[in-house]
Protein backbone atom coordinates (compact mmCIF):
# COMPACT_ATOMS: atom_id res chain seq x y z
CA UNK A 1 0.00 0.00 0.00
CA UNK A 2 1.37 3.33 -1.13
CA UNK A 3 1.28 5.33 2.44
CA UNK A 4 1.04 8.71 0.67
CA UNK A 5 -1.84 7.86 -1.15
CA UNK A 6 -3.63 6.86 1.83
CA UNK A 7 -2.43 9.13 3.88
CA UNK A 8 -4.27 11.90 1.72
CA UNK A 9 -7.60 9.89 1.44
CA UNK A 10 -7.37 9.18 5.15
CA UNK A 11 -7.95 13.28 6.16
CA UNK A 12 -10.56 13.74 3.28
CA UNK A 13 -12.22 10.49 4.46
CA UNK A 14 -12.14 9.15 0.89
CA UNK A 15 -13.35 5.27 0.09
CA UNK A 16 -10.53 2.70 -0.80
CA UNK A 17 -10.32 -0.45 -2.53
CA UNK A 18 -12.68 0.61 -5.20
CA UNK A 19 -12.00 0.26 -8.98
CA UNK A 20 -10.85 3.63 -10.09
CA UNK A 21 -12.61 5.23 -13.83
CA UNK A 22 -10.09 5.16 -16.55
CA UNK A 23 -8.63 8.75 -17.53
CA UNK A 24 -10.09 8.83 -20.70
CA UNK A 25 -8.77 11.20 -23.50
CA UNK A 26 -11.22 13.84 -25.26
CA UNK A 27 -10.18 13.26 -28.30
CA UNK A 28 -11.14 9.49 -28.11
CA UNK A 29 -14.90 10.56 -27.09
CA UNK A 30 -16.92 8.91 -30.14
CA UNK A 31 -20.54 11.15 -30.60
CA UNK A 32 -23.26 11.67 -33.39
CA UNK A 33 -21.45 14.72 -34.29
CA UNK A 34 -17.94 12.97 -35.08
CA UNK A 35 -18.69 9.44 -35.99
CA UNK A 36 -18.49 9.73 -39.69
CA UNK A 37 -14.50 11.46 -39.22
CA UNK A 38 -13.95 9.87 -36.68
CA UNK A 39 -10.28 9.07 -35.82
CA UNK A 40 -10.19 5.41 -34.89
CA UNK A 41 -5.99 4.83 -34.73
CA UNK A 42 -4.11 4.30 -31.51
CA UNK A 43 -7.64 4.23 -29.90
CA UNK A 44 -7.40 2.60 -26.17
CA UNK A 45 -9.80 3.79 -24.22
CA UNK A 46 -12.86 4.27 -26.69
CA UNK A 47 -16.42 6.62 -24.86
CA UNK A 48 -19.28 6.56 -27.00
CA UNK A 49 -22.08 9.25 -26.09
CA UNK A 50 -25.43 9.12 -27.23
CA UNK A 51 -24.37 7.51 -30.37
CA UNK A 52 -26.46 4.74 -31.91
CA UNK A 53 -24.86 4.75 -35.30
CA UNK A 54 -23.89 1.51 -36.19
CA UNK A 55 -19.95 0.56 -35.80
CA UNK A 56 -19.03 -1.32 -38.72
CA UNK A 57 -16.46 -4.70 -38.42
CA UNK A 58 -14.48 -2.56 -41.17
CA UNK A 59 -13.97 0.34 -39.21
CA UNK A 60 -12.27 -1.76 -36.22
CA UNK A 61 -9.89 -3.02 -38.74
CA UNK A 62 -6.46 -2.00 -37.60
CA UNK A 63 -7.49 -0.54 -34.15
CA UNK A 64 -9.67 -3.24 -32.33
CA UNK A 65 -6.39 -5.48 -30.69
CA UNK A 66 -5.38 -1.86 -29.09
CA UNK A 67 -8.52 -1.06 -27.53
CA UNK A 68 -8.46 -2.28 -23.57
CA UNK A 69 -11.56 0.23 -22.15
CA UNK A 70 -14.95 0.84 -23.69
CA UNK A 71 -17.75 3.26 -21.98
CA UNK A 72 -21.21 3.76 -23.47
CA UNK A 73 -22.78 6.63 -22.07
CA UNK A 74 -26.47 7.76 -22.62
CA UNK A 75 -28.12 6.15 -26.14
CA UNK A 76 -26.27 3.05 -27.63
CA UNK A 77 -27.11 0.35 -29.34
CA UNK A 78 -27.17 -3.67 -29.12
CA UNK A 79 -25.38 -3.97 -32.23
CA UNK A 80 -22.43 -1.50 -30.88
CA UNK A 81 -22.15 -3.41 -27.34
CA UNK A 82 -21.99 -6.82 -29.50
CA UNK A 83 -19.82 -5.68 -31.88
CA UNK A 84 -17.20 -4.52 -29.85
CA UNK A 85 -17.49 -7.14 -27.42
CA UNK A 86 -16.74 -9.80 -30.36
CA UNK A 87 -14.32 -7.55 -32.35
CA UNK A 88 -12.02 -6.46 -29.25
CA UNK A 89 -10.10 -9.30 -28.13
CA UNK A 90 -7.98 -7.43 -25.56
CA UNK A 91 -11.13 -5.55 -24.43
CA UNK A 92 -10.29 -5.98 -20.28
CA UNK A 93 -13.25 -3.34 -19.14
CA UNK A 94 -16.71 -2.03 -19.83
CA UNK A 95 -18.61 0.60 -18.30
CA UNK A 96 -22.48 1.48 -19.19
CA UNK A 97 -23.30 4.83 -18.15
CA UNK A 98 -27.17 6.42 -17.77
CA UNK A 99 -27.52 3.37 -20.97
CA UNK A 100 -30.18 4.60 -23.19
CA UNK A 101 -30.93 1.43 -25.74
CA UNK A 102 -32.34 2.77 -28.78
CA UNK A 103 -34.70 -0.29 -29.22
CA UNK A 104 -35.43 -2.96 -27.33
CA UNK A 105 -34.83 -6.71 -29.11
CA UNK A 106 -35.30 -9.87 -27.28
CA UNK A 107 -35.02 -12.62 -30.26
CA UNK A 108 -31.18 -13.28 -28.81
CA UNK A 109 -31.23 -16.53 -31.33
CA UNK A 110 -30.50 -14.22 -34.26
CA UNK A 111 -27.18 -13.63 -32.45
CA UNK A 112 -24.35 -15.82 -32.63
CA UNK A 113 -22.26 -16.57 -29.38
CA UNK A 114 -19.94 -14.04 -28.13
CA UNK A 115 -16.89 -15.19 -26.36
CA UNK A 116 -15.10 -12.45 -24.39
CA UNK A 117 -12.00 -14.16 -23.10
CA UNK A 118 -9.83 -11.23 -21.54
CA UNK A 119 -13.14 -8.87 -20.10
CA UNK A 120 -12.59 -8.36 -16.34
CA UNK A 121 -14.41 -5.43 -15.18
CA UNK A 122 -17.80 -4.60 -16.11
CA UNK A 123 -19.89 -1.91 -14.64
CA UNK A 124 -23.41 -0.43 -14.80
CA UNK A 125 -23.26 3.01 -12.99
CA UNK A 126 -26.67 4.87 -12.89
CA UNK A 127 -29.18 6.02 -9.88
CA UNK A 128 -30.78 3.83 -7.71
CA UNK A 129 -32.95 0.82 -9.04
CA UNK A 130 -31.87 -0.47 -12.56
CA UNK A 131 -33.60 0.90 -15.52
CA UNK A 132 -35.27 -1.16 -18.38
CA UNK A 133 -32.31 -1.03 -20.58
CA UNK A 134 -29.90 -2.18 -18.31
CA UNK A 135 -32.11 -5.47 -17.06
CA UNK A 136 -32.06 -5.95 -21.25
CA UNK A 137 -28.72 -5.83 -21.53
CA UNK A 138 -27.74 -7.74 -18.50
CA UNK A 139 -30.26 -10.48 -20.47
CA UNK A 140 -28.88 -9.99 -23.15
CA UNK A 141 -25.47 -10.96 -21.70
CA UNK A 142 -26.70 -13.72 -19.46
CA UNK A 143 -28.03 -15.71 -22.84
CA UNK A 144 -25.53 -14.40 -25.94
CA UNK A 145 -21.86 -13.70 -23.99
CA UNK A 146 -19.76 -16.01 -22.18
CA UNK A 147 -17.51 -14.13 -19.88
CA UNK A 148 -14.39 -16.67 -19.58
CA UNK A 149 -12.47 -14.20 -17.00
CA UNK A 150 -15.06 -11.53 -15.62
CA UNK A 151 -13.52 -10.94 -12.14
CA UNK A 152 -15.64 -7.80 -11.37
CA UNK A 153 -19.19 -6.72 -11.44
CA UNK A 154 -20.15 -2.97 -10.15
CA UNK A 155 -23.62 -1.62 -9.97
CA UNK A 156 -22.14 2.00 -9.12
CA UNK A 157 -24.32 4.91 -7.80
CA UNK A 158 -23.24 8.03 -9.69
CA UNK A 159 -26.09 10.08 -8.54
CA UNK A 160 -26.87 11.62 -11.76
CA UNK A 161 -30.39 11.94 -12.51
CA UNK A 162 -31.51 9.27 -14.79
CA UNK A 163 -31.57 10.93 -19.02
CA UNK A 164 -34.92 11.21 -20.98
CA UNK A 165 -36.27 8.54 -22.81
CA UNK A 166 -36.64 11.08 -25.34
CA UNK A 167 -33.31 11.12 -25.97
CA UNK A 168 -33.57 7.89 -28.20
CA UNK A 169 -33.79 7.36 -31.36
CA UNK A 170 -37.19 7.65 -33.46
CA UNK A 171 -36.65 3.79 -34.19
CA UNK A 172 -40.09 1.73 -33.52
CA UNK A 173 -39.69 0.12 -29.53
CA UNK A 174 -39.97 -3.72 -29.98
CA UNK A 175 -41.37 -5.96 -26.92
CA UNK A 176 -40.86 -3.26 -24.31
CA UNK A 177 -39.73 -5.41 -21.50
CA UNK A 178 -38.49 -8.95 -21.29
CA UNK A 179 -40.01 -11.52 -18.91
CA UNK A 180 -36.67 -11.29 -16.82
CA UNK A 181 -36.58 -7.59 -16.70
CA UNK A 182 -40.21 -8.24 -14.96
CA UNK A 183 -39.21 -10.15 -12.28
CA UNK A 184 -35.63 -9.02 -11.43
CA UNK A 185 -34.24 -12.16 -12.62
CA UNK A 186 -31.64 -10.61 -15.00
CA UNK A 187 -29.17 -9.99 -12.37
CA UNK A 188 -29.12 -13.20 -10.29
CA UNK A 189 -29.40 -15.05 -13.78
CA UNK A 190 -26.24 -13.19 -14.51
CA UNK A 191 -24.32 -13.88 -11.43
CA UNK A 192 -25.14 -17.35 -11.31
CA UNK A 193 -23.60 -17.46 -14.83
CA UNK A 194 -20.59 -15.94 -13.57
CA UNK A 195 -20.00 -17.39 -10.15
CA UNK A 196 -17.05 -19.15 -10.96
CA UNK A 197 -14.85 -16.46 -12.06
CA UNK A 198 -15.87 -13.63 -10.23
CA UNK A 199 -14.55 -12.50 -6.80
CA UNK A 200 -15.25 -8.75 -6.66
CA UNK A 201 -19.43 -7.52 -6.37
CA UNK A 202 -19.96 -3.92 -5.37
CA UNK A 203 -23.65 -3.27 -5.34
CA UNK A 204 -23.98 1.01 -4.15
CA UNK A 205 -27.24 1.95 -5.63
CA UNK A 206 -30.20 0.70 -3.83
CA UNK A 207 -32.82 -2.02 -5.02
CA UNK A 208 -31.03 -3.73 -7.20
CA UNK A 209 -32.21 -7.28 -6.77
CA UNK A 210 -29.28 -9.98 -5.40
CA UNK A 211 -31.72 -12.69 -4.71
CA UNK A 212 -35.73 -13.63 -5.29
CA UNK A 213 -37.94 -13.63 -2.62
CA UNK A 214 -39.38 -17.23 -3.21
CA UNK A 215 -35.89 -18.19 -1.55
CA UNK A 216 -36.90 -16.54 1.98
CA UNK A 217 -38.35 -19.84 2.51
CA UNK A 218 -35.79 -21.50 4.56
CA UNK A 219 -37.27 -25.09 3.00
CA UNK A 220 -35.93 -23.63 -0.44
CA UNK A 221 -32.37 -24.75 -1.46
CA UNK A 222 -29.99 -21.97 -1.67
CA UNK A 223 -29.84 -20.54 -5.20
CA UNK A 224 -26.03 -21.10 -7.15
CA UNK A 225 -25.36 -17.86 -6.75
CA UNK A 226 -25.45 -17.11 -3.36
CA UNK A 227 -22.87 -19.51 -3.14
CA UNK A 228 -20.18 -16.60 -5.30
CA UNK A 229 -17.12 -17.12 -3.11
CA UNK A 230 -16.02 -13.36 -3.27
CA UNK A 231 -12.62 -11.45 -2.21
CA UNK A 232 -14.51 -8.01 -2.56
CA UNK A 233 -18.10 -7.37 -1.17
CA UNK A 234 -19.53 -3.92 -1.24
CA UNK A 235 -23.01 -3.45 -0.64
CA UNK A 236 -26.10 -1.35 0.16
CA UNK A 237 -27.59 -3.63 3.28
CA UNK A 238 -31.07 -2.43 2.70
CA UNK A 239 -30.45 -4.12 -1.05
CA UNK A 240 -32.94 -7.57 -1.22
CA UNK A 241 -30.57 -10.44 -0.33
CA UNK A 242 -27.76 -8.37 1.07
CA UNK A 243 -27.80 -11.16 3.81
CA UNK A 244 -27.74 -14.39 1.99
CA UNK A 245 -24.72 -13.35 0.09
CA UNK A 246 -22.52 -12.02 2.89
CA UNK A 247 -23.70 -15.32 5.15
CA UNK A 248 -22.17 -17.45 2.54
CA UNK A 249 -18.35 -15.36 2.45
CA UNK A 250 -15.17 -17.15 3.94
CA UNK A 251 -12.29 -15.23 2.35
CA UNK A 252 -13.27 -11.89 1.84
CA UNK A 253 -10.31 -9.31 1.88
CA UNK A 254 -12.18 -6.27 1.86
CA UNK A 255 -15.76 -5.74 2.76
CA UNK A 256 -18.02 -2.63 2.73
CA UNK A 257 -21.41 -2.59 4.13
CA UNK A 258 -23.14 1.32 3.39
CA UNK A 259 -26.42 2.25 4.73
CA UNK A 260 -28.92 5.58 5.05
CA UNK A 261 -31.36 3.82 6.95
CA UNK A 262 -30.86 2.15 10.42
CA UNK A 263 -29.52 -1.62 9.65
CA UNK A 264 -32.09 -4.55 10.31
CA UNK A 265 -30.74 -6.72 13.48
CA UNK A 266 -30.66 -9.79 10.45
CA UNK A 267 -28.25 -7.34 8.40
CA UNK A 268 -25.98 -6.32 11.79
CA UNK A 269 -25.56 -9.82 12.64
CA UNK A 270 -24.80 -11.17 9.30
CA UNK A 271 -22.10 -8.40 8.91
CA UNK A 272 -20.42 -9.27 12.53
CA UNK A 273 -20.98 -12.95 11.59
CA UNK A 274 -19.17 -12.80 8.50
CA UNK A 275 -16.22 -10.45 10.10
CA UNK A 276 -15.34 -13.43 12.45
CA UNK A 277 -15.50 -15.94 9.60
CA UNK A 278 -13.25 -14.22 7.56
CA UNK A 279 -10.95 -12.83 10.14
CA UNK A 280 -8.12 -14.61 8.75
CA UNK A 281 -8.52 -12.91 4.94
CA UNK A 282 -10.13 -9.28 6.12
CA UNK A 283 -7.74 -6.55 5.17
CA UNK A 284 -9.77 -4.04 4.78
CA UNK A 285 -13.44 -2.85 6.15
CA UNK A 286 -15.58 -0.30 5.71
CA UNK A 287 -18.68 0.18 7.77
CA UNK A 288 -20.85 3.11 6.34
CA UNK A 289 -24.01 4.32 8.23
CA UNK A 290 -25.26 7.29 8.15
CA UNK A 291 -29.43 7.64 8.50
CA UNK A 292 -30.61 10.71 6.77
CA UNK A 293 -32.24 13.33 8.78
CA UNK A 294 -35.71 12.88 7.45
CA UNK A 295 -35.95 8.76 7.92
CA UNK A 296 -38.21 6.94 9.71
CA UNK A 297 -36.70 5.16 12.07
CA UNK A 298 -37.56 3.24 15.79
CA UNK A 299 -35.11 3.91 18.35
CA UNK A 300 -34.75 0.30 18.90
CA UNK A 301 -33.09 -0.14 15.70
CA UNK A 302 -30.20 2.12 16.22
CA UNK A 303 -27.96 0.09 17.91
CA UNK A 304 -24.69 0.61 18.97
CA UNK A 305 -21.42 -0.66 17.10
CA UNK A 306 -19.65 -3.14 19.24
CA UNK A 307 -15.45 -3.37 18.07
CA UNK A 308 -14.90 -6.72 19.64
CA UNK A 309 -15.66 -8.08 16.17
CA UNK A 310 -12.92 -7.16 14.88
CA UNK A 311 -10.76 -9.16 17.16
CA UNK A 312 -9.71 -11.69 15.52
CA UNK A 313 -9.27 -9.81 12.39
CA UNK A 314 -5.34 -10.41 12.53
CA UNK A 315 -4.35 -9.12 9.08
CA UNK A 316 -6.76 -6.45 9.21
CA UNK A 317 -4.74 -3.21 7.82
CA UNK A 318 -7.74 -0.49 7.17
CA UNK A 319 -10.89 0.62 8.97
CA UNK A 320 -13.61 3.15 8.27
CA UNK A 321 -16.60 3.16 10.62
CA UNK A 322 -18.99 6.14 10.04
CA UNK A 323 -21.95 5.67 12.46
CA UNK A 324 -24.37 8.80 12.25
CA UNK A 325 -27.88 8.86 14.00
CA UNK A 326 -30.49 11.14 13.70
CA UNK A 327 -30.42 14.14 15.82
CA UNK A 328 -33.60 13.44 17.97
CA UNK A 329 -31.36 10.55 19.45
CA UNK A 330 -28.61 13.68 20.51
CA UNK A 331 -30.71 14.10 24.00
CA UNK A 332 -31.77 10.54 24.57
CA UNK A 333 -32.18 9.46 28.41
CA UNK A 334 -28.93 8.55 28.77
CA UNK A 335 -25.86 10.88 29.82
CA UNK A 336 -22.89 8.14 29.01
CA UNK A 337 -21.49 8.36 25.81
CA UNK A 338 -21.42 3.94 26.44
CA UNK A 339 -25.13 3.79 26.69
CA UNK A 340 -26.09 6.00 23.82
CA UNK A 341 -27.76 4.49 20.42
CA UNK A 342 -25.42 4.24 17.81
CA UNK A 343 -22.48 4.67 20.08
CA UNK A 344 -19.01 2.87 19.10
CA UNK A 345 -17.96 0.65 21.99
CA UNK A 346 -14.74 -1.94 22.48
CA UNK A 347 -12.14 0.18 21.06
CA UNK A 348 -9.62 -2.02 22.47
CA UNK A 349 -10.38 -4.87 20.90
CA UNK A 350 -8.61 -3.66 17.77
CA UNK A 351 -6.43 -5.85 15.59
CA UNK A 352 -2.43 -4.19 16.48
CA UNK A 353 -2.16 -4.91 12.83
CA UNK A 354 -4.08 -1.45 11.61
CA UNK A 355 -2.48 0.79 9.67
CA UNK A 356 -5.14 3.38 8.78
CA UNK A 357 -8.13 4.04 10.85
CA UNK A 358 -10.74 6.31 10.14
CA UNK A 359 -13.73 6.93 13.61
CA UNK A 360 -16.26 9.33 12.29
CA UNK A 361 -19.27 9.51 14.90
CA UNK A 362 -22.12 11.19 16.81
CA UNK A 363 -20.45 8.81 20.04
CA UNK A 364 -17.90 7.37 21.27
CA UNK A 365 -17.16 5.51 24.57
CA UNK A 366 -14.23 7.68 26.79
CA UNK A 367 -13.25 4.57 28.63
CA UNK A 368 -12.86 2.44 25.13
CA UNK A 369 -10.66 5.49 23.80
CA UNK A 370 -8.53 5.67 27.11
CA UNK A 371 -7.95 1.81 26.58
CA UNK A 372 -7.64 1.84 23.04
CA UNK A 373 -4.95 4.92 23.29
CA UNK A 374 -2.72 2.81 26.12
CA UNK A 375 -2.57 0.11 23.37
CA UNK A 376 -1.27 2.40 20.28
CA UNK A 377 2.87 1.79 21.09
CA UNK A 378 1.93 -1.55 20.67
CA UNK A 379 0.35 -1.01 16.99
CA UNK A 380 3.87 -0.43 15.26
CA UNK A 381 2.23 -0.46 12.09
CA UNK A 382 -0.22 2.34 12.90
CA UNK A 383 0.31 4.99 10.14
CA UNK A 384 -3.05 7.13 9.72
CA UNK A 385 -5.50 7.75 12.84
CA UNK A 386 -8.27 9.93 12.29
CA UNK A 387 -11.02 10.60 15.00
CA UNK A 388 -14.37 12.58 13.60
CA UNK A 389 -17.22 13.71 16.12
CA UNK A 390 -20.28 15.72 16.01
CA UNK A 391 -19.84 18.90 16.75
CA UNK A 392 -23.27 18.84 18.64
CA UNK A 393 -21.70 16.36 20.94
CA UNK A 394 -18.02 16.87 21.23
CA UNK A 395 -16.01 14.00 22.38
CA UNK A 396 -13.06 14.61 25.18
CA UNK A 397 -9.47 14.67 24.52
CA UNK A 398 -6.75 14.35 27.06
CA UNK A 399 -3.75 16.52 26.08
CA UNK A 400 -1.66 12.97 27.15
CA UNK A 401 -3.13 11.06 24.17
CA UNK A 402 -2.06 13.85 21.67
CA UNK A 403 0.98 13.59 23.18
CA UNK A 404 1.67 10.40 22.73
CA UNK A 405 0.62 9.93 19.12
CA UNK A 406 3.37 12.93 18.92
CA UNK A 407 5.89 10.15 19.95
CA UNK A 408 4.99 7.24 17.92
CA UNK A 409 7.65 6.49 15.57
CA UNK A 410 5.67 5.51 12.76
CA UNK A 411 2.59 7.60 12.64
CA UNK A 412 2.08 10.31 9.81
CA UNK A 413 -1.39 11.71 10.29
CA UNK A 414 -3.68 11.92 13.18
CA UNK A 415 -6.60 14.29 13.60
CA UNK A 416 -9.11 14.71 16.32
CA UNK A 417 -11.92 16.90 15.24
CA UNK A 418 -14.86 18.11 16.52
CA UNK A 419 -13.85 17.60 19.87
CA UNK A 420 -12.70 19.36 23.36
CA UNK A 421 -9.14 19.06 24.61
CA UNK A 422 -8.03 19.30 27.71
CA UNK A 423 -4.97 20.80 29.63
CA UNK A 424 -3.88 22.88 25.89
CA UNK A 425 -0.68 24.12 28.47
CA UNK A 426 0.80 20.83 28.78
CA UNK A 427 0.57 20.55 24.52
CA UNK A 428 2.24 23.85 24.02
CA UNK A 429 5.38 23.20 26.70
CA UNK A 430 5.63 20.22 24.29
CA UNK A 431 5.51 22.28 21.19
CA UNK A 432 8.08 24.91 22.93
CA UNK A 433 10.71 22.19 23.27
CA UNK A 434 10.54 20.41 19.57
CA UNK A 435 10.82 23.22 17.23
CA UNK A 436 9.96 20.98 14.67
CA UNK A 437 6.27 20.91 15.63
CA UNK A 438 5.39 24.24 14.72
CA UNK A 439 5.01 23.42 10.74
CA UNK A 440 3.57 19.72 11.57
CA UNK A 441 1.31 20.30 14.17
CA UNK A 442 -1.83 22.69 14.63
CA UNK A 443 -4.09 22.46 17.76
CA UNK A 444 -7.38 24.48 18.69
CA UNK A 445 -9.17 23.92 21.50
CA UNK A 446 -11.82 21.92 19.50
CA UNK A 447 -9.55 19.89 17.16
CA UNK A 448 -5.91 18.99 16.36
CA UNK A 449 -3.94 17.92 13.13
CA UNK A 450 -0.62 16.40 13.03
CA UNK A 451 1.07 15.91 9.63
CA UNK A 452 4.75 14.74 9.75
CA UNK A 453 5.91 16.50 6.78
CA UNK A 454 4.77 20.30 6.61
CA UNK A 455 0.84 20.48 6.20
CA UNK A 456 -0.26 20.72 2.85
CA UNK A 457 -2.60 23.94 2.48
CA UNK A 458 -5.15 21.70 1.55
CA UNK A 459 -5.33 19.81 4.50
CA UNK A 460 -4.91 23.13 6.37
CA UNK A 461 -8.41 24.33 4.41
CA UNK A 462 -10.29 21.31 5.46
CA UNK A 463 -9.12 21.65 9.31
CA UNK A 464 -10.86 25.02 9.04
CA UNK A 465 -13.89 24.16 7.30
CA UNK A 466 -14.42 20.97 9.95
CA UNK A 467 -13.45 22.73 13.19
């Protein structure tokens, strides 16, 4: 792991571990306006907007063993997906973007077999539940393509609002929606296809269907596909079948669980179940809640986040937990930060083998902090700490943990925002006697940043925008 890198996405509280979107040249950006001169040499990493006009074999001649990437975005066509999926041999990702089909065709018999033997990533990124288009196309796949090395499937929330239908072409819409497309089948069709060679799922727009509901009866045999034996999980837990996935993981590496509602007790427990099952793979986790102010929600099912499960987690190298509740729960009957709903408890129970840990939160438990700070010389490999509270609720810090982190040989960021620290004097005799501090270190009285090189201005900017 590059610590730079990380270091950066640690203070803006980026996500990891997720495939990245190709930096794709302008030039290369094939459209209505530019298809008939359009330059097709030394073309890698081909975009096609809202352009439906047939690509001929001919025109690939010369180009298609160069081109690794393909993106439709907005209005394609069948024939352009199939041709460049059978023409591109070294084709290794697609992306389908807002898809627009410009008619709808179900008689898949009329086309031959396409085998893709090199395509590993392939991702629909849209908003929310999957359109019409995209449940054809995934059909279409799931009967016409064989996918000989697909490693990755992404159904990736770009929270763009969805393009008009108008947009499409003035050709004549043939049977408007395929029996699949009806009842959600196209997508566990599709991953049942593909179970064998695929190891990465990340599933962050909501309601797209991972399993049919017939199977909730537990007399039911488990469908093929819930037995996918993945090294990458990321999911939307309020997504149907969520559960019966993650229940049947034993080597996951990285796992990310994201939710804007509170997380059904089934969903919890499958996540903390699957964390101890695949303690000995886990490298990186990623626990994402944060309820949106205007949810319904029973204060029963904001529960808080217990750490113990992560103690067996020996190789475990990143964690991001971001528990938010609603503000109604900010004056709950309880005055302990322990005893509050959604508060993050067990601190101590940490793997030593973290290198980057990100806390953002409404609470935290003081006494699992105090324990969990005693235990940081032994966590050698601890690089990146960041602690994020609510500035409605500030969190304590002792002027002794700061300290400290100041004298771990290995750490290069740590930040406690939102926060109140206590005895500043005994930080700024520290400060007085290292010189060195002044362009690494800057402490308020509600927050501190440490940065072993000098502080980027960046980083300075987002201190002052959080505190």
């Amino acid at each position: 792991m590059n610590g730079n890198r990380k270091s950066k996405d640690a203070i803006r509280v980026e996500s990891e571990g997720k495939l990245k979107p190709v930096p794709i040249h302008a030039s290369v950006c094939l459209c209505k306006n530019n298809f008939d001169y359009f330059n097709w040499q030394n073309v890698r990493h081909l975009r096609s907007r809202d352009c439906d006009s047939e690509i001929r074999t001919e025109t690939l001649s010369g180009c298609e063993d160069r081109i690794t990437t393909v993106e439709f975005l907005g209005v394609t066509s069948y024939t352009n997906i199939k041709t460049l999926l059978n023409r591109c041999p070294n084709l290794k990702s697609l992306t389908l973007t807002n898809v627009l089909l410009s008619h709808y065709d179900t008689d898949y018999k009329k086309f031959y077999i396409i085998e893709t033997n090199d395509l590993r990533n392939l991702k629909f990124s849209g908003s929310n539940k999957l359109t019409k288009d995209e449940m054809h196309i995934l059909d279409f796949f799931f009967r016409r393509v064989r996918f000989a090395a697909l490693k990755s499937v992404n159904f990736e929330y770009n929270g763009q609002k969805r393009p008009d239908d108008k947009k499409k072409s003035k050709q004549t819409l043939r049977n408007n929606f395929t029996k699949a497309s009806v009842n959600g089948t196209s997508v566990i069709n599709f991953l049942t296809q593909n179970r064998l060679t695929l190891k990465s799922l990340q599933v962050t727009r909501f309601g797209v269907p991972l399993h049919n509901n017939k199977y909730d009866n537990l007399n039911e045999p488990v469908p093929e596909h819930m037995k996918l034996q993945l090294s990458v999980f990321e999911c939307d837990t309020g997504n149907l079948g969520f559960e019966k996935i993650l229940n049947n993981q034993n080597h996951l590496e990285i796992l990310t669980c994201s939710s804007k509602k509170a997380t059904s007790a089934c969903s919890v427990d499958a996540i903390a179940n699957a964390i101890r099952r695949c303690g000995d793979t886990l490298k990186e986790i990623r626990i994402l809640q944060t309820i949106s102010p205007n949810t319904e929600f029973n204060k029963e099912d904001i529960i808080q986040h217990d750490c113990a499960m992560y103690k067996f987690c020996n190789k475990l190298e990143y964690l991001h937990l971001h528990v938010s509740i609603p503000e109604q729960l900010f004056h709950a009957e309880s005055t302990t930060s322990d005893a509050r709903p959604g508060a993050i408890l067990n601190l101590r129970f940490l793997p030593l083998s973290i290198s980057h840990l990100i806390l953002q939160f409404d609470f935290i438990s003081k006494h699992g902090v105090e324990l969990f700070i005693s235990r940081i010389p032994k966590m050698i490999n601890l690089k990146f700490l960041v602690f994020r509270g609510n500035f409605s609720s500030p969190f304590k810090v002792k002027s002794s943990w700061i300290i400290l982190l100041l004298n771990h040989p290995n750490i290069d960021i740590f930040e406690f925002s939102n926060c109140k620290i206590e005895d500043m004097e005994n930080i700024k005799d520290v400060v007085n006697s290292r010189p060195e501090l002044a362009s690494c270190l800057t402490v308020t009285s509600d927050g501190c940043l440490f940065w072993r090189e000098i502080i980027p201005e960046e980083a300075v900017k987002q201190r002052q925008s959080v505190l």
